[in-house]
Structure formats: C-alpha cells, structure tokens
PDB file of N, CA and C in Angstrom:
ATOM      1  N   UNK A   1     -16.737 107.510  87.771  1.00  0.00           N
ATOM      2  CA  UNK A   1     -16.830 108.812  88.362  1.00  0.00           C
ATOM      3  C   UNK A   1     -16.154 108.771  89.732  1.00  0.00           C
ATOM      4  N   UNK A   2     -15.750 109.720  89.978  1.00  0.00           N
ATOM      5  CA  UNK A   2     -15.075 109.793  91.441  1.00  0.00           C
ATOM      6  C   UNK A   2     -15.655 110.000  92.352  1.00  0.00           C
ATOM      7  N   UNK A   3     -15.251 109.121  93.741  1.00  0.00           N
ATOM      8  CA  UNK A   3     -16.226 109.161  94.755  1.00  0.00           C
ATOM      9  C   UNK A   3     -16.876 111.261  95.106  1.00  0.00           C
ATOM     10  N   UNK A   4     -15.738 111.089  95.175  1.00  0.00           N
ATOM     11  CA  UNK A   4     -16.001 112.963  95.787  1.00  0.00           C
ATOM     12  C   UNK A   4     -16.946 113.810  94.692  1.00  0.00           C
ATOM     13  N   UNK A   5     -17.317 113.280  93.436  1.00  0.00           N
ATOM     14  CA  UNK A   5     -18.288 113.931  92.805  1.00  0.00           C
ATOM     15  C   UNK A   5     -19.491 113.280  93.027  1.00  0.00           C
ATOM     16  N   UNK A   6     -19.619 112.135  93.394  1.00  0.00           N
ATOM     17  CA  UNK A   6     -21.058 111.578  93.589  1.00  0.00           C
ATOM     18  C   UNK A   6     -21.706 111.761  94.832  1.00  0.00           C
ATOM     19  N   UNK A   7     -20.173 112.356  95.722  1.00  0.00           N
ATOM     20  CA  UNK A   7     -20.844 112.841  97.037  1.00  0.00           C
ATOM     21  C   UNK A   7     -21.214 114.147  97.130  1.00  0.00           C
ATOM     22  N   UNK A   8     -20.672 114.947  95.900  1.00  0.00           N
ATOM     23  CA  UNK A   8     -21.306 116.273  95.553  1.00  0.00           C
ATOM     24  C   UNK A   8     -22.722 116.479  95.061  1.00  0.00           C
ATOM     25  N   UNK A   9     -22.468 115.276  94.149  1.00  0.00           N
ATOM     26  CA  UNK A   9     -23.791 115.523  93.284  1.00  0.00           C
ATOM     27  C   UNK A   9     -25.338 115.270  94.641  1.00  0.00           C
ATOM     28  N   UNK A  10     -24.667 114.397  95.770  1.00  0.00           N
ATOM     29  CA  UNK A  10     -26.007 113.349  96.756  1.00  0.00           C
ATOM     30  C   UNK A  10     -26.471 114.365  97.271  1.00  0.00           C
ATOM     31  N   UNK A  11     -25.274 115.530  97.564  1.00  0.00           N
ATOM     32  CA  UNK A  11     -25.464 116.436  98.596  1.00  0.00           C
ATOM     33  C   UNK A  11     -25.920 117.523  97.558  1.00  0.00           C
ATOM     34  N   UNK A  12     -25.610 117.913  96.554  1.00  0.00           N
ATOM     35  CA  UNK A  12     -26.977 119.030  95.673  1.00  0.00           C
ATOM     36  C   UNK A  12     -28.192 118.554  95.498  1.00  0.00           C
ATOM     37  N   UNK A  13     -28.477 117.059  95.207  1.00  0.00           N
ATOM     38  CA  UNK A  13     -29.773 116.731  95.227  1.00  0.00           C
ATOM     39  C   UNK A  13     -30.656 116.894  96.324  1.00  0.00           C
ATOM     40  N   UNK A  14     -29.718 116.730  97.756  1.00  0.00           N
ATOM     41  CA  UNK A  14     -30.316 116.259  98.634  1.00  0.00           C
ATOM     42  C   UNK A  14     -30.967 117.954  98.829  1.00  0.00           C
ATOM     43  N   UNK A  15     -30.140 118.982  98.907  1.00  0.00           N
ATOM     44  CA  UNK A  15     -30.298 120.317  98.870  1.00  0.00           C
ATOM     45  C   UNK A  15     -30.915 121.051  98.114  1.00  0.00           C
ATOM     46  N   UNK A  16     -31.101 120.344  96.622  1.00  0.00           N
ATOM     47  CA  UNK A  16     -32.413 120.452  95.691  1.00  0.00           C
ATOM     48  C   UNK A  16     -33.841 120.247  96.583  1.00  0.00           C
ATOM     49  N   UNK A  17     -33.829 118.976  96.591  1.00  0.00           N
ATOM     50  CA  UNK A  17     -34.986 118.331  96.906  1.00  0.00           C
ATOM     51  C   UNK A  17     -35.310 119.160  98.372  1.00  0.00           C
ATOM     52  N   UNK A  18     -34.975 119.426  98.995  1.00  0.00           N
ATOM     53  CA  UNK A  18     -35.187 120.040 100.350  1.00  0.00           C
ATOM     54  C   UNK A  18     -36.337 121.522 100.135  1.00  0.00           C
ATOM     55  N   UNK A  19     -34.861 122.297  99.194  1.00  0.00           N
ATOM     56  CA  UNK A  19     -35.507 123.287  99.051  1.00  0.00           C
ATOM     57  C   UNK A  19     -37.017 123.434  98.005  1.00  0.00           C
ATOM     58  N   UNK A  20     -36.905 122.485  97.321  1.00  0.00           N
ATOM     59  CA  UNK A  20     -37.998 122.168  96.072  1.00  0.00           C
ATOM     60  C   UNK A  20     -39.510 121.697  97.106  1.00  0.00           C
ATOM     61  N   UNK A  21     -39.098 121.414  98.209  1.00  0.00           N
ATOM     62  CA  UNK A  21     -40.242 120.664  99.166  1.00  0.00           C
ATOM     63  C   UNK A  21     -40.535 122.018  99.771  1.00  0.00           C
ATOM     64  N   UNK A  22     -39.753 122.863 100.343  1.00  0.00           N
ATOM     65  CA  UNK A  22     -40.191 123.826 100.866  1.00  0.00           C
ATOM     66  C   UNK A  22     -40.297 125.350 100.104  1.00  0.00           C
ATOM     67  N   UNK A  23     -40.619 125.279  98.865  1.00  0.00           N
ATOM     68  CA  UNK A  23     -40.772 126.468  98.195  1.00  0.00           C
ATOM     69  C   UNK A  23     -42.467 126.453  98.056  1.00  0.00           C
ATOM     70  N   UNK A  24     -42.330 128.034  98.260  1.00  0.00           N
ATOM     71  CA  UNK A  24     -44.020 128.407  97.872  1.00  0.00           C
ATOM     72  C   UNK A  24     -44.251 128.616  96.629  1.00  0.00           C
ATOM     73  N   UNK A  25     -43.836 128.510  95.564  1.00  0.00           N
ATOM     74  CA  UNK A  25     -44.306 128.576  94.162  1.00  0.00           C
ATOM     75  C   UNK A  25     -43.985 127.250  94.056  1.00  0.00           C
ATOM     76  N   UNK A  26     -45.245 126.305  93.244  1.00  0.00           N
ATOM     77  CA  UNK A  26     -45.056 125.037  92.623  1.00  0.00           C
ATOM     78  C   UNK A  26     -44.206 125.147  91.848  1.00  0.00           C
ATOM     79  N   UNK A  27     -44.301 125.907  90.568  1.00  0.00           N
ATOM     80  CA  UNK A  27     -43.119 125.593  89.505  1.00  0.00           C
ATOM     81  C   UNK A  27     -41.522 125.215  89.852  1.00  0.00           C
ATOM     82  N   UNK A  28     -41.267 126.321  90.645  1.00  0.00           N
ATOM     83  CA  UNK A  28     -40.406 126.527  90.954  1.00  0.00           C
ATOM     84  C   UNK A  28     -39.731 125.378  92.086  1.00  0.00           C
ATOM     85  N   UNK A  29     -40.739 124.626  92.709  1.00  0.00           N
ATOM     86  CA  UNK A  29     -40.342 123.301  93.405  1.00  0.00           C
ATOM     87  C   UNK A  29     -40.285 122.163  93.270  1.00  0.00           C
ATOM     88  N   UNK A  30     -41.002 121.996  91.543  1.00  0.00           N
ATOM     89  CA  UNK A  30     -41.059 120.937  90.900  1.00  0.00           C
ATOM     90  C   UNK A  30     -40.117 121.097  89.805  1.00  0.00           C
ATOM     91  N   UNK A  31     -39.733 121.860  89.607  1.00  0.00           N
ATOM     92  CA  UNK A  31     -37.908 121.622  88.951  1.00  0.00           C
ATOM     93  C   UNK A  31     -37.235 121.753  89.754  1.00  0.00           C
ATOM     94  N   UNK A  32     -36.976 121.800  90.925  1.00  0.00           N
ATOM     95  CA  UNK A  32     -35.726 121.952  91.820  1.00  0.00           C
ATOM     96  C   UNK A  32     -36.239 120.432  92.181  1.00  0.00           C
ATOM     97  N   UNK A  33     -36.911 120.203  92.874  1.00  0.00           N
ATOM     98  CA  UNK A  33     -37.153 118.234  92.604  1.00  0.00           C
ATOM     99  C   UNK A  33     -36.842 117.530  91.592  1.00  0.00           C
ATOM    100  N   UNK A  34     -37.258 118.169  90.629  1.00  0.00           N
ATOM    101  CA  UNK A  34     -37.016 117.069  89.019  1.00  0.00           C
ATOM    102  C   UNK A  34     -35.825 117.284  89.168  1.00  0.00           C
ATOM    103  N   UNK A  35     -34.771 118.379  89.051  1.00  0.00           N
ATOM    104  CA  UNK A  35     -33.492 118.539  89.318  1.00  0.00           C
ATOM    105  C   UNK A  35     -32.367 117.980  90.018  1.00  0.00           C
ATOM    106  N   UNK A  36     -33.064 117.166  91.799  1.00  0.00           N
ATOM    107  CA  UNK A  36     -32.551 116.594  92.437  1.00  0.00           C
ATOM    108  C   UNK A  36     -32.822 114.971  92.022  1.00  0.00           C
ATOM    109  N   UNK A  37     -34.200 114.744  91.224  1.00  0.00           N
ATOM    110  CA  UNK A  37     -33.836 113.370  90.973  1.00  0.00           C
ATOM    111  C   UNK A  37     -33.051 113.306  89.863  1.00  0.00           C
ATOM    112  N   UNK A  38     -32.484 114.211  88.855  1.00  0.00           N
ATOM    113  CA  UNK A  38     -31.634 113.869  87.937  1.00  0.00           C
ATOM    114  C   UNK A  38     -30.384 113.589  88.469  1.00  0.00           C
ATOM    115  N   UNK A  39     -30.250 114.481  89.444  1.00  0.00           N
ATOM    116  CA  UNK A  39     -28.597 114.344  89.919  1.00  0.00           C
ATOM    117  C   UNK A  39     -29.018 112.753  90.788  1.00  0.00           C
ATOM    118  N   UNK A  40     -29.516 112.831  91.211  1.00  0.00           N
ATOM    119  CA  UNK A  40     -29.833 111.091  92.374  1.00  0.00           C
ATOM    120  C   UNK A  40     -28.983 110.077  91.187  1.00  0.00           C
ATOM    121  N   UNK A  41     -30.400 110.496  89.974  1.00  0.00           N
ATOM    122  CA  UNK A  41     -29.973 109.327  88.785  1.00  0.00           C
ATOM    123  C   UNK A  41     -28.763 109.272  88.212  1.00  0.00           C
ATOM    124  N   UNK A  42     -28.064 110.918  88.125  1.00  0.00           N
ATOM    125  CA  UNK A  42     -26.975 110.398  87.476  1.00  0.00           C
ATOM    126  C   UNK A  42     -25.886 109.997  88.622  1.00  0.00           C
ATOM    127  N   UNK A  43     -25.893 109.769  89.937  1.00  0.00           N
ATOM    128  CA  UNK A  43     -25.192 109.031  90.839  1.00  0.00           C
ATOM    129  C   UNK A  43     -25.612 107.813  90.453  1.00  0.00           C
ATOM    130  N   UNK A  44     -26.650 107.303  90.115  1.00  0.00           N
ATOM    131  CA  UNK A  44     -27.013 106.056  90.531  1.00  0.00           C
ATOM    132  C   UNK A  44     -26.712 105.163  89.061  1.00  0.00           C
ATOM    133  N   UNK A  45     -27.014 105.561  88.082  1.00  0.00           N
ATOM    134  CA  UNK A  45     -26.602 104.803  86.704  1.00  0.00           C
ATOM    135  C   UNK A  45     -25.775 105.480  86.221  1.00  0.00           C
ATOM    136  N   UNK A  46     -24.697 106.438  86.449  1.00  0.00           N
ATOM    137  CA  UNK A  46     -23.334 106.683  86.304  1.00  0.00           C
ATOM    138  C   UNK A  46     -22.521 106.236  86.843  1.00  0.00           C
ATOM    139  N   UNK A  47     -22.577 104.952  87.627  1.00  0.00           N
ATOM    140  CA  UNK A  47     -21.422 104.032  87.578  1.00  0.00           C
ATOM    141  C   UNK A  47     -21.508 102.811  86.775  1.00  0.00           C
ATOM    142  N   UNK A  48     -22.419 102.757  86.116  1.00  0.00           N
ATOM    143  CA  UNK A  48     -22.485 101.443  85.086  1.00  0.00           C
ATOM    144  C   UNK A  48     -22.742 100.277  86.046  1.00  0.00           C
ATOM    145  N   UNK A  49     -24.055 100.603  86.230  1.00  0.00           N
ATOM    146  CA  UNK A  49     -24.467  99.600  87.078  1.00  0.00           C
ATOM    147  C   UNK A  49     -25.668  98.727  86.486  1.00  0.00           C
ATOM    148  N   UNK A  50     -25.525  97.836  86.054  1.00  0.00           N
ATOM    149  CA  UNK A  50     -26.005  97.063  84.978  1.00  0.00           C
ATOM    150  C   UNK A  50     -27.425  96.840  85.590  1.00  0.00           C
ATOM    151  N   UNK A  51     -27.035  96.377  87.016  1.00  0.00           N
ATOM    152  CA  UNK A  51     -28.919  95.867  87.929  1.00  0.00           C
ATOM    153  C   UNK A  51     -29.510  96.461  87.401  1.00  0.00           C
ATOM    154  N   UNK A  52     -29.144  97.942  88.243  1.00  0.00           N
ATOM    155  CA  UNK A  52     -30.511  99.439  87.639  1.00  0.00           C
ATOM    156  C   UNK A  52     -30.545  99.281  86.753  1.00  0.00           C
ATOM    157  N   UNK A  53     -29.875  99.426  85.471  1.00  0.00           N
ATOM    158  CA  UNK A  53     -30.453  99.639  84.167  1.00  0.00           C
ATOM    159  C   UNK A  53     -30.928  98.514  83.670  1.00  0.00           C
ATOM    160  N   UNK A  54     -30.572  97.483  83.987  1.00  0.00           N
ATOM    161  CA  UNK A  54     -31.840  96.136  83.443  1.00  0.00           C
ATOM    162  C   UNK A  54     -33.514  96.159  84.481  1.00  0.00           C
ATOM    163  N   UNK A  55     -33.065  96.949  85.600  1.00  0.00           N
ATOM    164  CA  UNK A  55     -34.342  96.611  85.700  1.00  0.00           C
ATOM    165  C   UNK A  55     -35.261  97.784  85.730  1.00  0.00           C
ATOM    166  N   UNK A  56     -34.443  99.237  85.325  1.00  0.00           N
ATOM    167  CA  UNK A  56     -35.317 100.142  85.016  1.00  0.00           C
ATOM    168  C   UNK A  56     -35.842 100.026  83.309  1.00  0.00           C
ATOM    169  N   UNK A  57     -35.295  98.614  82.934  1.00  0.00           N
ATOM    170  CA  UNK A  57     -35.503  98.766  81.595  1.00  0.00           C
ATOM    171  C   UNK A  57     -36.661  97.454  81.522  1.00  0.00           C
ATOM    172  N   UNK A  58     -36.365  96.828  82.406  1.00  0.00           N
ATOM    173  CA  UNK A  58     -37.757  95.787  82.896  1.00  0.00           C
ATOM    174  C   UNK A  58     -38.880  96.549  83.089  1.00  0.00           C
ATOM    175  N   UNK A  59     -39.136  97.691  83.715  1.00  0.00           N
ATOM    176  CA  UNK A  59     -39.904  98.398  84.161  1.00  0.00           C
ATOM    177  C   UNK A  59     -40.974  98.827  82.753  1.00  0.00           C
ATOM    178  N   UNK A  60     -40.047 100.037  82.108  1.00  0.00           N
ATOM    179  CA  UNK A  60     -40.118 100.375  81.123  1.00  0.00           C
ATOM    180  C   UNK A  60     -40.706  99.613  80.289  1.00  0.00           C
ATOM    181  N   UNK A  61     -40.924  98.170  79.919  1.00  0.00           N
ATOM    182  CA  UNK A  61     -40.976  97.020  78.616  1.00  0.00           C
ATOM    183  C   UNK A  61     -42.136  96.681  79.658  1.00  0.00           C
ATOM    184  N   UNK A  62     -42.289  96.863  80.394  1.00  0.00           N
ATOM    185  CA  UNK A  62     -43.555  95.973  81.499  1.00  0.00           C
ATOM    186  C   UNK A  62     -44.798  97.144  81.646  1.00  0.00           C
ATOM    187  N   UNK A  63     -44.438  98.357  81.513  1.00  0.00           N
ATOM    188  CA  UNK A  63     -45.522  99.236  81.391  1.00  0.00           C
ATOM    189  C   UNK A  63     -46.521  99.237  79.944  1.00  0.00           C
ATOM    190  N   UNK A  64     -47.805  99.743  80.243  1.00  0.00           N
ATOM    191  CA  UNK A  64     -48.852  99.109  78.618  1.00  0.00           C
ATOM    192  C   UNK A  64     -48.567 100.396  77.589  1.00  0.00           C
ATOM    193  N   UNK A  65     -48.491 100.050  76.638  1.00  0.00           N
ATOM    194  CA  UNK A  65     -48.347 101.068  75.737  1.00  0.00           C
ATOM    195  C   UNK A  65     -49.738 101.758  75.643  1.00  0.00           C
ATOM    196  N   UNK A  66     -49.980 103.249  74.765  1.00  0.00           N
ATOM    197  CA  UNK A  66     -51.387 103.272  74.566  1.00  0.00           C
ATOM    198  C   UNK A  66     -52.140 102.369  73.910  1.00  0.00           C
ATOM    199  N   UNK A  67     -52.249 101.801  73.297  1.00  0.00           N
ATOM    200  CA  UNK A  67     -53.473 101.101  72.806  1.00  0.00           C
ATOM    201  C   UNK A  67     -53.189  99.755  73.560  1.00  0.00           C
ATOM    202  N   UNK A  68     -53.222  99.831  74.637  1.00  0.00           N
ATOM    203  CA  UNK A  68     -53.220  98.166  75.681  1.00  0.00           C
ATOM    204  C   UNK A  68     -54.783  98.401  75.842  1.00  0.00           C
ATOM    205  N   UNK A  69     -54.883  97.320  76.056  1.00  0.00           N
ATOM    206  CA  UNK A  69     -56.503  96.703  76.659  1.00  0.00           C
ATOM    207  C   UNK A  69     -56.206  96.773  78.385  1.00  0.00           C
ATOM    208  N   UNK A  70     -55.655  97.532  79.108  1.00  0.00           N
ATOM    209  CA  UNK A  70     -55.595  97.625  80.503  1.00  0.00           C
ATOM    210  C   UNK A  70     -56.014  98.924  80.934  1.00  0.00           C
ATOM    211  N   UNK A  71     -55.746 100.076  79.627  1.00  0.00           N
ATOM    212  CA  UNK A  71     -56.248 101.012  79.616  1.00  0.00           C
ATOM    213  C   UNK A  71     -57.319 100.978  79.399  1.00  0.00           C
ATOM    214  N   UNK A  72     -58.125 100.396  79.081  1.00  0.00           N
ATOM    215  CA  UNK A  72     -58.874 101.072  78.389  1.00  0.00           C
ATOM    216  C   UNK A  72     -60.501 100.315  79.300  1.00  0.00           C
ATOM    217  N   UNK A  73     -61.380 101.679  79.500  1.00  0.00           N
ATOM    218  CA  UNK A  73     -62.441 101.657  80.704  1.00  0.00           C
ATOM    219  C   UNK A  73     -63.117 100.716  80.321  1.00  0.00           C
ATOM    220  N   UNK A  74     -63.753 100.372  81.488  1.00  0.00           N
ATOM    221  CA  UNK A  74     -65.074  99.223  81.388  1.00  0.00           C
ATOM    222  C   UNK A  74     -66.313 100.102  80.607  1.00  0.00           C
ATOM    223  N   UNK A  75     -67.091  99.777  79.950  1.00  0.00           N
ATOM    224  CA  UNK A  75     -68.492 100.822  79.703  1.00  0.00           C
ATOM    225  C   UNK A  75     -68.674 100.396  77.755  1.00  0.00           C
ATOM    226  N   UNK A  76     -69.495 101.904  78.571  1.00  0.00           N
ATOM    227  CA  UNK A  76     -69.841 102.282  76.173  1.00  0.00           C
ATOM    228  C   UNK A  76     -68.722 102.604  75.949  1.00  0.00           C
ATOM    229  N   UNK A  77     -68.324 102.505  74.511  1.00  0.00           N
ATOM    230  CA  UNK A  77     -67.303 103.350  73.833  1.00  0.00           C
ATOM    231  C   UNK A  77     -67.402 104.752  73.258  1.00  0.00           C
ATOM    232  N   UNK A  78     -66.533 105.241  72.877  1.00  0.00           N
ATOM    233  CA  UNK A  78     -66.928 106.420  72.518  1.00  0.00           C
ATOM    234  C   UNK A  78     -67.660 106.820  71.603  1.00  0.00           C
ATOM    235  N   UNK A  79     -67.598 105.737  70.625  1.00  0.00           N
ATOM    236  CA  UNK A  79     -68.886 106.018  69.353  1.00  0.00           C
ATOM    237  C   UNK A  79     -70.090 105.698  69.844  1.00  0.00           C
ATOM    238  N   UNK A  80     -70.262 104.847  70.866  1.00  0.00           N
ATOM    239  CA  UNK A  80     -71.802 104.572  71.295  1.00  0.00           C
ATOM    240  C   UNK A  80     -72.341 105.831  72.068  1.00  0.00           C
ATOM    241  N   UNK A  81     -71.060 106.208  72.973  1.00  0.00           N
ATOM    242  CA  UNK A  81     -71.426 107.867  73.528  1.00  0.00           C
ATOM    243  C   UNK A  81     -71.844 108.663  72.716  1.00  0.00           C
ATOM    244  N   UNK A  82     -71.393 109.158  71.612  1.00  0.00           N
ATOM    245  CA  UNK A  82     -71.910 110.135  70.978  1.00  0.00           C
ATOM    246  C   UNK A  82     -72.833 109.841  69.960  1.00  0.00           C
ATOM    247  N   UNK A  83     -73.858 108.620  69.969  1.00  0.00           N
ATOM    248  CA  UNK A  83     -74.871 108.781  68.995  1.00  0.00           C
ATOM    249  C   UNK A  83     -75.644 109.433  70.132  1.00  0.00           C
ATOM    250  N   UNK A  84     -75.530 109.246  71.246  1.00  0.00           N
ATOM    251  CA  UNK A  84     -76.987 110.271  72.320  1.00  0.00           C
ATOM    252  C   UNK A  84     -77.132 111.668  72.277  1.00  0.00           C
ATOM    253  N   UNK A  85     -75.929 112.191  71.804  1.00  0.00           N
ATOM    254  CA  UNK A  85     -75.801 113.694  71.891  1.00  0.00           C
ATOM    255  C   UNK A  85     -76.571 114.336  70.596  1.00  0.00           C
ATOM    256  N   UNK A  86     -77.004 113.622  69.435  1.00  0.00           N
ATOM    257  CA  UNK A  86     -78.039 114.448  68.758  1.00  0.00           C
ATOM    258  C   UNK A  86     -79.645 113.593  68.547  1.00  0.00           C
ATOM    259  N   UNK A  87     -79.470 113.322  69.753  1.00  0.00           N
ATOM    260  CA  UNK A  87     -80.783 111.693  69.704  1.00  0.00           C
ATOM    261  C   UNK A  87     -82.186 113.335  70.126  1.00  0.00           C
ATOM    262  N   UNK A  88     -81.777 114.056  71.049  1.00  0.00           N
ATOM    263  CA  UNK A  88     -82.997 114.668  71.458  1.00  0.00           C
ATOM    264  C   UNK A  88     -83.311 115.791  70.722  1.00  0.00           C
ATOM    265  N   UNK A  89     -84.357 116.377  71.360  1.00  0.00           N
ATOM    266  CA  UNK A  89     -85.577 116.577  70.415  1.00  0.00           C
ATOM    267  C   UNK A  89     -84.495 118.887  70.283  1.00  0.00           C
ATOM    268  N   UNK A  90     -85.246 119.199  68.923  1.00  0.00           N
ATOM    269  CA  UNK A  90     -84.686 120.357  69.069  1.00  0.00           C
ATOM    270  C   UNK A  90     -85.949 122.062  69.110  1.00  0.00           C
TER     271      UNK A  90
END
C-alpha cells in the first residue's frame, strides 16, 4: 500500500476515534470507534507484516474456548441449583 494512503487511512481513524469519543449518542460512537480501529488495522496488517499476524494469531489460539475449565465458576452447578427451586413447600 502506499505510504500516502496509510497516512490517510491514520488520519480518518484518528478523526473517527476523536469524534466517536466525543459523541452523545453511544451507538453512534461506538461505530465511529469500531470504524477507526478497522482503519488502524487495516494500516497495520496491510503491509504484510508477519509479527502482527503471528502474534495476533498467538493471541487468538491462547484465548479458552467455551467449554474451558477457566471459565467455568467455582460453586454448585447448575443442576444442583435447580433441584432447590421446587424443594419448598406449596
């Protein structure tokens, strides 16, 4: 990509993100953010930059899937929870 588009894209993000911080409707500032980190990203792994993407892909492979045992709370389980809910009297 050419320098002069990635300095376009730094400077819409940066002008995303600005305005996305200072808007009074949430919606509307959390896609103009999500918006500015897309453009960030596509500066940043649109030059084929192997680091980032091995280690956003380290990241990715290092996070627990759902059924990890890291998730999952200390306590009763959920079947032990719900034998109490028809234990009392009617």
């Amino acid at each position: 990509m050419p320098w002069w588009l990635d300095l376009v894209l730094l400077v819409t993000a940066l002008v995303l993100w600005l305005s996305g911080s200072g808007n009074r409707d949430d919606v509307w500032g959390l896609l103009q953010r999500l918006l500015a980190v897309i453009a960030a990203a596509v500066v940043l792994l649109g030059g084929r930059q192997m680091v980032l993407e091995a280690l956003v892909l380290a990241l990715a492979l290092w996070l627990p899937g759902a059924d990890s045992q890291r998730l999952r709370s200390v306590g009763r389980s959920f079947s032990s929870a719900d034998e109490g809910f028809g234990a009392g009297p009617r």
